[in-house]
Protein backbone atom coordinates (compact mmCIF):
# COMPACT_ATOMS: atom_id res chain seq x y z
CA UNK A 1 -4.33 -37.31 -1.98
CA UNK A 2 -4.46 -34.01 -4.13
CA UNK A 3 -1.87 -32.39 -5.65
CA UNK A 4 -2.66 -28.20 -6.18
CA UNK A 5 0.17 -27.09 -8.58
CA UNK A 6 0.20 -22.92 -8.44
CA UNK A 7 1.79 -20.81 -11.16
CA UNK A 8 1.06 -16.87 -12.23
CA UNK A 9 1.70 -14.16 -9.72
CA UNK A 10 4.71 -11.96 -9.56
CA UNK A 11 5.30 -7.81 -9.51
CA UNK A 12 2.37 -5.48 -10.92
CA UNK A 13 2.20 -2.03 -10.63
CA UNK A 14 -0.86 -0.84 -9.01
CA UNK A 15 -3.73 -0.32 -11.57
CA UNK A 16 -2.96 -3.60 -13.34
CA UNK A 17 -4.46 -6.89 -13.59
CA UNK A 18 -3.07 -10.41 -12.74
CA UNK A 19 -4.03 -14.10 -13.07
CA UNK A 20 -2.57 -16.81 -11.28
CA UNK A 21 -3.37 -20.86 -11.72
CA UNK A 22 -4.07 -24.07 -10.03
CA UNK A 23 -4.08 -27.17 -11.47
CA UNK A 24 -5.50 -29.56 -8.96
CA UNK A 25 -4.72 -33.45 -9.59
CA UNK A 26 -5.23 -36.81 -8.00
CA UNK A 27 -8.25 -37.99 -5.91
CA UNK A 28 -11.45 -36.18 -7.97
CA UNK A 29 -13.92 -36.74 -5.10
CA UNK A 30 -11.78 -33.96 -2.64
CA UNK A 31 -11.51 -31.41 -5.29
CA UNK A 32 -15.15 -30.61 -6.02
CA UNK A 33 -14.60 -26.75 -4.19
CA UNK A 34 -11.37 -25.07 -5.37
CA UNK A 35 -10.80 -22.08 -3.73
CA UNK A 36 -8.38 -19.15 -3.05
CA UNK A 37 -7.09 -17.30 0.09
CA UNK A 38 -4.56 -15.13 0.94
CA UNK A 39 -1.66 -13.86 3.63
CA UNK A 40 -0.72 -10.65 3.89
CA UNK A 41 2.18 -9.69 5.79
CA UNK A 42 1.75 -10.00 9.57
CA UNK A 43 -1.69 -10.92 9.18
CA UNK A 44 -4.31 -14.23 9.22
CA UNK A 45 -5.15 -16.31 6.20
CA UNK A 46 -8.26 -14.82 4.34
CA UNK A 47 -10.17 -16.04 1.99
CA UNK A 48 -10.80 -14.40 -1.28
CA UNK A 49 -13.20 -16.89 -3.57
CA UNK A 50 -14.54 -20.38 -4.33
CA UNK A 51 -15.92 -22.34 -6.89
CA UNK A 52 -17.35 -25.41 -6.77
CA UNK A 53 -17.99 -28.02 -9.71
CA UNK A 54 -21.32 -26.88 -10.54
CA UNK A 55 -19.47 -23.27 -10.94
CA UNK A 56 -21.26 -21.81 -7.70
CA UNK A 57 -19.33 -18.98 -6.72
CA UNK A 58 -18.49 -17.52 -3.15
CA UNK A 59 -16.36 -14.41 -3.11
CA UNK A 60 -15.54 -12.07 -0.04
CA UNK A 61 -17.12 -9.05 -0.44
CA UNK A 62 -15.02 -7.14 -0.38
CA UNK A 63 -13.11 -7.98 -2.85
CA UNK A 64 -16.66 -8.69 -5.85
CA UNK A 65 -15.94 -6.55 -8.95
CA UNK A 66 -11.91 -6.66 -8.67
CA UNK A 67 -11.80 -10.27 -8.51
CA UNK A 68 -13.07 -13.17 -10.43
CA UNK A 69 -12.97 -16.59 -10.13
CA UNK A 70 -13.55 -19.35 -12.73
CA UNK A 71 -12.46 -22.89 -13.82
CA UNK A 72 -12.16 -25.56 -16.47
CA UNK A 73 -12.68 -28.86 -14.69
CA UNK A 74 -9.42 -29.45 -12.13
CA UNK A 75 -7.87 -26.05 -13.38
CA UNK A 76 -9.00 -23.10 -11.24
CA UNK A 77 -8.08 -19.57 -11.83
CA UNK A 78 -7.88 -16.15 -9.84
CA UNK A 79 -8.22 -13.05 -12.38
CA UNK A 80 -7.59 -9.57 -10.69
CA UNK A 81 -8.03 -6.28 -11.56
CA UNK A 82 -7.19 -2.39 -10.12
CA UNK A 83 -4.71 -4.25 -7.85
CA UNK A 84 -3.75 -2.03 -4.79
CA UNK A 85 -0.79 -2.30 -2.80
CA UNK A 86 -3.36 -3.87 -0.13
CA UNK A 87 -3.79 -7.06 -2.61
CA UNK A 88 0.21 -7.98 -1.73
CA UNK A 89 0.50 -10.90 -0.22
CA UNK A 90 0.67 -15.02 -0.97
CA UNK A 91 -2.31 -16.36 -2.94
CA UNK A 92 -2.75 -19.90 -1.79
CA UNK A 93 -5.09 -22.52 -4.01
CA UNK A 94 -7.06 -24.86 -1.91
CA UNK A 95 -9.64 -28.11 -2.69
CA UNK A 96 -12.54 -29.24 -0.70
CA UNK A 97 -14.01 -32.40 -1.22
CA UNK A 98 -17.86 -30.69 -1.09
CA UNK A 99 -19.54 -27.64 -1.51
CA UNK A 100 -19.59 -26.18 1.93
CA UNK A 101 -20.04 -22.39 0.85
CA UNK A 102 -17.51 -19.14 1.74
CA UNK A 103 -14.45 -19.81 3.16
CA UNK A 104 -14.20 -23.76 2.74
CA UNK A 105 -12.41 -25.76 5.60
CA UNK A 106 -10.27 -27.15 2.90
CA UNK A 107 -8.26 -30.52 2.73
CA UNK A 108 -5.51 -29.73 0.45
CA UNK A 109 -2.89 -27.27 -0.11
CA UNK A 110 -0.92 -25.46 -3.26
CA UNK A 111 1.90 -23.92 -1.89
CA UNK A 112 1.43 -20.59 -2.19
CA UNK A 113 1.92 -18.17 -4.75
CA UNK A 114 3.68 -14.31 -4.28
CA UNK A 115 1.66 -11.03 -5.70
CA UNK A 116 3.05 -7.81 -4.90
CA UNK A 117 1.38 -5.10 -6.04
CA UNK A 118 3.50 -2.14 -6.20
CA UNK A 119 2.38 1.78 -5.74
């Protein structure tokens, strides 16, 4: 079992910058890809970045040179910059238990954490 513990996120004006957290815990051998997606209102999951333990990065490109990704063993964070309304919606931290590339079938679960970007 993993536990993905969230924390970060809230209300930014548009223009700003935001980080939010995860702190993954428990089994090591299912957390070697954390990664982050995101719901928007009304529409599917997507997923915004990955990193796996040997720090190989996957990002959706749309979102390379707004967003970064990085991480300090089981502690994964999502740093964001020029937010746009379009960035609102709940950041969710995931684990995989391989490096599988963009967009990760993940295993595990943080609960979700609410940006809202306002204009």
């Amino acid at each position: 079992q993993v536990q993905l513990v969230q924390s970060g996120g809230g209300l930014v004006q548009a223009g700003g910058s935001l980080r939010i957290s995860c702190v993954a815990s428990g089994h090591t051998g299912d957390i070697y890809t954390l990664a982050w997606f995101r719901q928007a209102p009304g529409k599917e999951r997507e997923f915004v970045a990955a990193i796996s333990g040997t720090a190989r990065i996957y990002f959706t490109e749309s979102l390379k040179g707004r967003f970064n990704i990085s991480r300090d063993n089981a502690k994964a964070f999502l740093h964001m910059n020029s937010l746009g309304p379009e960035d609102t919606a709940v950041y969710y931290c995931a684990s995989h238990g391989d490096d599988v590339g963009p967009a990760p079938d993940c295993h595990y679960w943080g609960r979700g954490t609410q940006v809202t970007v306002s204009s």
